[in-house]
N, C-alpha and C. Protein backbone atom coordinates (compact mmCIF):
# COMPACT_ATOMS: atom_id res chain seq x y z
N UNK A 1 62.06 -24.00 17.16
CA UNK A 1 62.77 -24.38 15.96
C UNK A 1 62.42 -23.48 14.78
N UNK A 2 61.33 -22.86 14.67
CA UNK A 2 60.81 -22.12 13.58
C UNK A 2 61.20 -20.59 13.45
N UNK A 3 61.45 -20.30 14.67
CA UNK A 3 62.02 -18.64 14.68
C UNK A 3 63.81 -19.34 14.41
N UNK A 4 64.37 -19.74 14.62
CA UNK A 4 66.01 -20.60 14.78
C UNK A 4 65.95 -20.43 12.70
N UNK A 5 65.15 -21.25 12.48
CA UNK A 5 64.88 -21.20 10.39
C UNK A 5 64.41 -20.02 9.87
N UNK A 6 63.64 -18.85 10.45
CA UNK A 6 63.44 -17.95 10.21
C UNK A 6 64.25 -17.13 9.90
N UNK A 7 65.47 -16.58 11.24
CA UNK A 7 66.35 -16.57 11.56
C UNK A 7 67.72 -16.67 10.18
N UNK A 8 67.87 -18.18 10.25
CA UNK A 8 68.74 -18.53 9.71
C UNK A 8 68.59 -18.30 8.36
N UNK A 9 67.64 -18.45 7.32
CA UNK A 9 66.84 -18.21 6.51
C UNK A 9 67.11 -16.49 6.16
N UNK A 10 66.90 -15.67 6.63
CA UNK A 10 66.96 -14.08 6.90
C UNK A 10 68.58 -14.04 6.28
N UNK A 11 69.94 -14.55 7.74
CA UNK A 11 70.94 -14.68 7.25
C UNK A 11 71.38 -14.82 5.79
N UNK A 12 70.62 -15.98 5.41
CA UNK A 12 70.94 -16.53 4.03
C UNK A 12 70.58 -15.87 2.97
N UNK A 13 69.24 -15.15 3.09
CA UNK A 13 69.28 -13.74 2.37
C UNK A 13 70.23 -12.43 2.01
N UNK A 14 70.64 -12.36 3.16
CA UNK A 14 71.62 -11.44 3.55
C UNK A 14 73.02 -11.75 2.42
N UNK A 15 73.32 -12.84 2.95
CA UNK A 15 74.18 -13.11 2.34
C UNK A 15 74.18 -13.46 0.68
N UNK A 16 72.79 -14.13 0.01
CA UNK A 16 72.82 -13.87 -1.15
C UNK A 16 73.21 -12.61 -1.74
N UNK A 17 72.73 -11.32 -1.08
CA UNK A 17 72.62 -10.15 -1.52
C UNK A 17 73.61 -9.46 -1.55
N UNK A 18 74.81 -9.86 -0.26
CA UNK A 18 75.76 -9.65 -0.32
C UNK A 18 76.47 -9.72 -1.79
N UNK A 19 77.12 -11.39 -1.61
CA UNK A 19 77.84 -11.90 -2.38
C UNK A 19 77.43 -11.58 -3.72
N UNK A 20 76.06 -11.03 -4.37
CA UNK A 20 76.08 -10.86 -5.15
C UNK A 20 76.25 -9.04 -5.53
N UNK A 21 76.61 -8.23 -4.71
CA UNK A 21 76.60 -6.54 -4.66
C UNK A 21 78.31 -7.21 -5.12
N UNK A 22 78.86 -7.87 -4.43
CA UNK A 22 80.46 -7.96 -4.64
C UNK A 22 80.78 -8.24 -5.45
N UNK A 23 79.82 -9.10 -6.38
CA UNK A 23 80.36 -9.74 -7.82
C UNK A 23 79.90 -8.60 -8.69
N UNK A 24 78.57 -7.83 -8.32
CA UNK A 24 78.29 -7.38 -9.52
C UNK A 24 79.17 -5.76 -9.59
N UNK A 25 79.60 -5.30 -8.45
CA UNK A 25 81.33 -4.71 -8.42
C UNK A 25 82.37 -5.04 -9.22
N UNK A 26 82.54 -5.61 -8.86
CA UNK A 26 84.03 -6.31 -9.46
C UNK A 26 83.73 -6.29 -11.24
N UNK A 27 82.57 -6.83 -11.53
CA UNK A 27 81.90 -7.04 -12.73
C UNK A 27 82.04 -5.90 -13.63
N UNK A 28 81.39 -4.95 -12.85
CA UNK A 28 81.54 -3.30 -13.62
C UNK A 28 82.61 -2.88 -13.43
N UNK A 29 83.08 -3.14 -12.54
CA UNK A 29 84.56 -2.49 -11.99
C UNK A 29 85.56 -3.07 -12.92
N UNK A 30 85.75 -4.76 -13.39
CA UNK A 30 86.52 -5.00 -14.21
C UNK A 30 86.31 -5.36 -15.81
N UNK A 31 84.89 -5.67 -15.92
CA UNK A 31 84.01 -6.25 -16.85
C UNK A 31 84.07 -7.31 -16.91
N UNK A 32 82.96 -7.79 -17.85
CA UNK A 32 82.79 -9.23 -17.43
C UNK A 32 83.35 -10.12 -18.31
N UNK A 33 84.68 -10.51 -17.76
CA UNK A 33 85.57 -11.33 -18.68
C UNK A 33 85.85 -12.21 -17.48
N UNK A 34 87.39 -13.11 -18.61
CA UNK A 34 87.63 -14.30 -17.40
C UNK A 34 88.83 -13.14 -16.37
N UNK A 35 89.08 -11.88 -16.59
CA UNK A 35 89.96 -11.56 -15.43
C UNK A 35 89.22 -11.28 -14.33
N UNK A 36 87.97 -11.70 -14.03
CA UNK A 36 87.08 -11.47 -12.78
C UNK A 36 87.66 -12.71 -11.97
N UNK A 37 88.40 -13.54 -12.63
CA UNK A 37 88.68 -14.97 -11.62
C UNK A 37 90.00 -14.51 -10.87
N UNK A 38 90.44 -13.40 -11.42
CA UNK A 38 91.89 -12.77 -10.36
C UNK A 38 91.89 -12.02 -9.52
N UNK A 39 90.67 -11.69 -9.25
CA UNK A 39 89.97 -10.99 -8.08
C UNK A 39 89.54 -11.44 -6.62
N UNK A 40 90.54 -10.77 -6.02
CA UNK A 40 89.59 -11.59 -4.76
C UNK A 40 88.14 -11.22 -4.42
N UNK A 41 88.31 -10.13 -4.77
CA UNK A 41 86.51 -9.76 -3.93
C UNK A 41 85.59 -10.33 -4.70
N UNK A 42 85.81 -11.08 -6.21
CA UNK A 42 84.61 -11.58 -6.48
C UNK A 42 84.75 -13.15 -6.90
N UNK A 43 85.44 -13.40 -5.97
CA UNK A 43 85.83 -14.86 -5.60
C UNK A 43 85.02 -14.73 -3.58
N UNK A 44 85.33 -13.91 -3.15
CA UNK A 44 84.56 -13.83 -1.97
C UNK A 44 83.06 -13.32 -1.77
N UNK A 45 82.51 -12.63 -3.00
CA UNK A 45 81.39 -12.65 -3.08
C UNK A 45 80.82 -13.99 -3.46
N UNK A 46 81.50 -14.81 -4.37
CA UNK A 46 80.74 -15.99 -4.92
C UNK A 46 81.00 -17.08 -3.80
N UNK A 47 81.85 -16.66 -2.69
CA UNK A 47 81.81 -17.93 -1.54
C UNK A 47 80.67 -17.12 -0.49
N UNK A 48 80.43 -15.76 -0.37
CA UNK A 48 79.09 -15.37 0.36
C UNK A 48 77.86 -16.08 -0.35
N UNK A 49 78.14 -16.04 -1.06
CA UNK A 49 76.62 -16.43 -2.33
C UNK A 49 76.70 -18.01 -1.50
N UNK A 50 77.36 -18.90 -1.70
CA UNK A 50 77.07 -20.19 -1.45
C UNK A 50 76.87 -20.41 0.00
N UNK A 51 77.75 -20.05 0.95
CA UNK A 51 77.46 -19.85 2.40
C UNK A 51 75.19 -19.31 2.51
N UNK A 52 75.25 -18.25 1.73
CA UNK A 52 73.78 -18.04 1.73
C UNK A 52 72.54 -18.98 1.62
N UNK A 53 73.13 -19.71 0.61
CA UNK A 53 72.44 -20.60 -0.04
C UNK A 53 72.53 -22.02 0.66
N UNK A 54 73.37 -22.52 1.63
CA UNK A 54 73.69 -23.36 2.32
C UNK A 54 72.73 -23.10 3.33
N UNK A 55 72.67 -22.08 4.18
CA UNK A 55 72.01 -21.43 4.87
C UNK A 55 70.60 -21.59 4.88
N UNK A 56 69.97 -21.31 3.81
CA UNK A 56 68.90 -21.70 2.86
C UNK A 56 68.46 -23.20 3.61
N UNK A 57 69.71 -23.56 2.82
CA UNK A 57 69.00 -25.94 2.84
C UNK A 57 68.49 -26.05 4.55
N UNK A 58 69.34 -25.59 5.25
CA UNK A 58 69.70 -25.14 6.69
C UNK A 58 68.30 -24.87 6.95
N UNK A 59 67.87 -23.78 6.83
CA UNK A 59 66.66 -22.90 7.16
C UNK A 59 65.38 -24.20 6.85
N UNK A 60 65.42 -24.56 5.66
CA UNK A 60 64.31 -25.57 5.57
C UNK A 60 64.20 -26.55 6.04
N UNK A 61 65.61 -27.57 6.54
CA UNK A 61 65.40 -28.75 7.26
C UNK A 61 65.03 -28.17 8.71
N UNK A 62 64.85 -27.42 8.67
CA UNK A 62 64.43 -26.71 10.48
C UNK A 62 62.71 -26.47 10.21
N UNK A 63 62.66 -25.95 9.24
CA UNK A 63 61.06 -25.82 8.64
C UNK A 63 60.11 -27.27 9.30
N UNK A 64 59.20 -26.62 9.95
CA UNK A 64 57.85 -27.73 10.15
C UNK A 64 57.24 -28.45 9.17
N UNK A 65 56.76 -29.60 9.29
CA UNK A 65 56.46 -30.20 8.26
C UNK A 65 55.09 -29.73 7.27
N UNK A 66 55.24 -29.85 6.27
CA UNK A 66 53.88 -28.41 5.80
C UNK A 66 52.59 -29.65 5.58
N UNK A 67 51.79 -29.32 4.71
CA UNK A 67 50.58 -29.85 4.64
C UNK A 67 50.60 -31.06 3.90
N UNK A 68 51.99 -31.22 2.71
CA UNK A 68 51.56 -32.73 1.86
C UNK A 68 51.51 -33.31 2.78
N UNK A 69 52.87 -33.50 4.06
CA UNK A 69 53.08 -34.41 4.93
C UNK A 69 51.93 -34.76 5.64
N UNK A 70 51.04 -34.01 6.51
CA UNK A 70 49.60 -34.01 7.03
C UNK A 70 48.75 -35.13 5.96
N UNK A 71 48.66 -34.75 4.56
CA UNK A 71 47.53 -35.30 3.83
C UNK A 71 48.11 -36.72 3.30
N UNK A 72 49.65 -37.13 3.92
CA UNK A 72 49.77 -38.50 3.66
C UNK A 72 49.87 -39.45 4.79
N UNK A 73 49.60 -38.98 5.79
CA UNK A 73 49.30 -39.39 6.61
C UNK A 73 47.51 -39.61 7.09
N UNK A 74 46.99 -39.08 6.13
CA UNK A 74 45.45 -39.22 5.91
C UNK A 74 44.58 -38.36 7.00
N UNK A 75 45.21 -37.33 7.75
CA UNK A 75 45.13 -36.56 8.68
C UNK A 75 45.13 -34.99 8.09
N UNK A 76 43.99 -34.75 7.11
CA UNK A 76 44.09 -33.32 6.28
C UNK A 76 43.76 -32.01 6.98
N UNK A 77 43.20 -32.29 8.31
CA UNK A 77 43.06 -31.13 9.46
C UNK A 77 41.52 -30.90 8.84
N UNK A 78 40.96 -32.51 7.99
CA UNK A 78 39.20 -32.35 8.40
C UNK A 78 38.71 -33.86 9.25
N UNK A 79 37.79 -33.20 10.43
CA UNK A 79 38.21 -33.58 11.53
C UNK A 79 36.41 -34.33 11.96
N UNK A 80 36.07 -35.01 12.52
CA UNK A 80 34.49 -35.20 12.76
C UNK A 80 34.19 -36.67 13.04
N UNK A 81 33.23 -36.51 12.91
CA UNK A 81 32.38 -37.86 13.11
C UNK A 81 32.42 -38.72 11.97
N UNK A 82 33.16 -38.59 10.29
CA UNK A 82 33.51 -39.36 9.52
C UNK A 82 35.34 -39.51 9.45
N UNK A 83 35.96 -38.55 10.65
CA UNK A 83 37.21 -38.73 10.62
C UNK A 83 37.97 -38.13 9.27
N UNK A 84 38.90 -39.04 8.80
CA UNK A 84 39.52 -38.15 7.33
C UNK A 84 39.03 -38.75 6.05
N UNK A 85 37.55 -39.21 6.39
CA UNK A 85 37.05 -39.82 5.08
C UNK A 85 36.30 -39.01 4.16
N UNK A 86 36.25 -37.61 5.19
CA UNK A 86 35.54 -36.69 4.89
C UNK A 86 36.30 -36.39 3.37
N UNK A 87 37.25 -35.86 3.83
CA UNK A 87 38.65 -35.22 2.47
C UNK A 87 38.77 -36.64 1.20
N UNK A 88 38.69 -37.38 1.74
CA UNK A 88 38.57 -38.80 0.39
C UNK A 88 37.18 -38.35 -0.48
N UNK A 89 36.48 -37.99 0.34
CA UNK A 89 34.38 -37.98 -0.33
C UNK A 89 34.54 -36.92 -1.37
N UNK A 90 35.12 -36.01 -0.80
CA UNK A 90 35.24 -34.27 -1.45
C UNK A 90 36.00 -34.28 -2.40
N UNK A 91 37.18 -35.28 -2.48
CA UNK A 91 37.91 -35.69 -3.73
C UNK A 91 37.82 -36.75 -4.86
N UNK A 92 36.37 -37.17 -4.35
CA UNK A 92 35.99 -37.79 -5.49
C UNK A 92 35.68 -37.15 -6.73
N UNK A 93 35.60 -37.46 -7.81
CA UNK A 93 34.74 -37.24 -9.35
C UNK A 93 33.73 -36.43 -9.23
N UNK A 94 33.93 -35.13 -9.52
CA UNK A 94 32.20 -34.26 -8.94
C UNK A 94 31.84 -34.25 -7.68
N UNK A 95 32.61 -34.26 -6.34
CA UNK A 95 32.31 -34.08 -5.15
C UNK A 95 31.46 -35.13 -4.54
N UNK A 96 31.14 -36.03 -5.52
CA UNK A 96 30.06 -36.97 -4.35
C UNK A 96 30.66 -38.20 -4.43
N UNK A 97 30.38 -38.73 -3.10
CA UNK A 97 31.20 -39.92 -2.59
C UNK A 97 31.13 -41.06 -3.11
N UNK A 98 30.05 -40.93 -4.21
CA UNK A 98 29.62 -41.99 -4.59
C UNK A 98 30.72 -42.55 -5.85
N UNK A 99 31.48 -41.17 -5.94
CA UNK A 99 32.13 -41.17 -7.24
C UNK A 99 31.22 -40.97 -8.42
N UNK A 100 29.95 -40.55 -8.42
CA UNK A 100 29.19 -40.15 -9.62
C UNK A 100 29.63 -38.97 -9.77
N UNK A 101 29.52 -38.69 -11.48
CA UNK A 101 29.01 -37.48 -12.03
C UNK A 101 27.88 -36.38 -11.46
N UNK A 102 28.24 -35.04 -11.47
CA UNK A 102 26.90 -34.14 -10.97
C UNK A 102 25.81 -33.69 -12.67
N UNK A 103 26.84 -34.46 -13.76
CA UNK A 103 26.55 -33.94 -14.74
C UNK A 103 25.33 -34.93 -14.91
N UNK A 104 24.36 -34.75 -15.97
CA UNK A 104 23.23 -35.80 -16.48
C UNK A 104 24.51 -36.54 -17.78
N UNK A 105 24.23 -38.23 -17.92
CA UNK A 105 24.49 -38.45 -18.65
C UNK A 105 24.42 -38.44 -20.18
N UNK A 106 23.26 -37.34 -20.70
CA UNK A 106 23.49 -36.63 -21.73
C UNK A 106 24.51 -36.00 -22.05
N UNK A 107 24.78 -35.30 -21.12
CA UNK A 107 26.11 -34.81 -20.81
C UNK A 107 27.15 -35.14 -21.02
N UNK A 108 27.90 -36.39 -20.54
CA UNK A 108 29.12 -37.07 -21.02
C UNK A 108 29.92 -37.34 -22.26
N UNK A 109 28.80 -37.51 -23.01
CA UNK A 109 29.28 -37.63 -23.89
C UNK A 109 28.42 -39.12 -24.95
């Protein structure tokens, strides 16, 4: 599935780059007024552009699920003999599990 979004993704590049060489033609070619809307080629660059970009949404719902998904499932890929309580300890207040400060309370304030 990941080379298939890669893939498709690549396409969608393509085609941004396209659709936009065609508009920005037409652009210099006619300037940039409203008679660019009587053009076909940059009415068909701006339907490459969206095809690209469709392509795009495409490419990512094919995308593997990345890491928030992992860390809400409480499964952060830290792994052991405390399981994923490890990643809760390390995200406490100053790294310690206790939720204390590493600072002296002079410190605080």
């Amino acid at each position: 599935m990941t080379w298939a979004g890669v893939t498709i993704a690549l396409v969608g590049a393509l085609g941004y780059a396209l659709g936009a060489a065609l508009q920005q033609f037409e652009a210099v070619t006619e300037g940039a007024s409203l008679k660019l809307m009587r053009r076909p080629r940059w009415w068909i660059g701006g339907i490459i552009g969206f095809t690209g970009a469709s392509l795009h949404a495409v490419a990512l719902s094919l995308a593997p699920p990345g890491r928030r998904a992992a860390d809400q499932r409480g499964d952060a890929g830290v792994r052991g003999a405390a399981g994923g309580d490890a990643a809760r300890q390390a995200a406490a207040p100053g790294g310690d599990p206790g939720g204390r400060s590493r600072w002296p309370s002079a410190c605080s304030g």
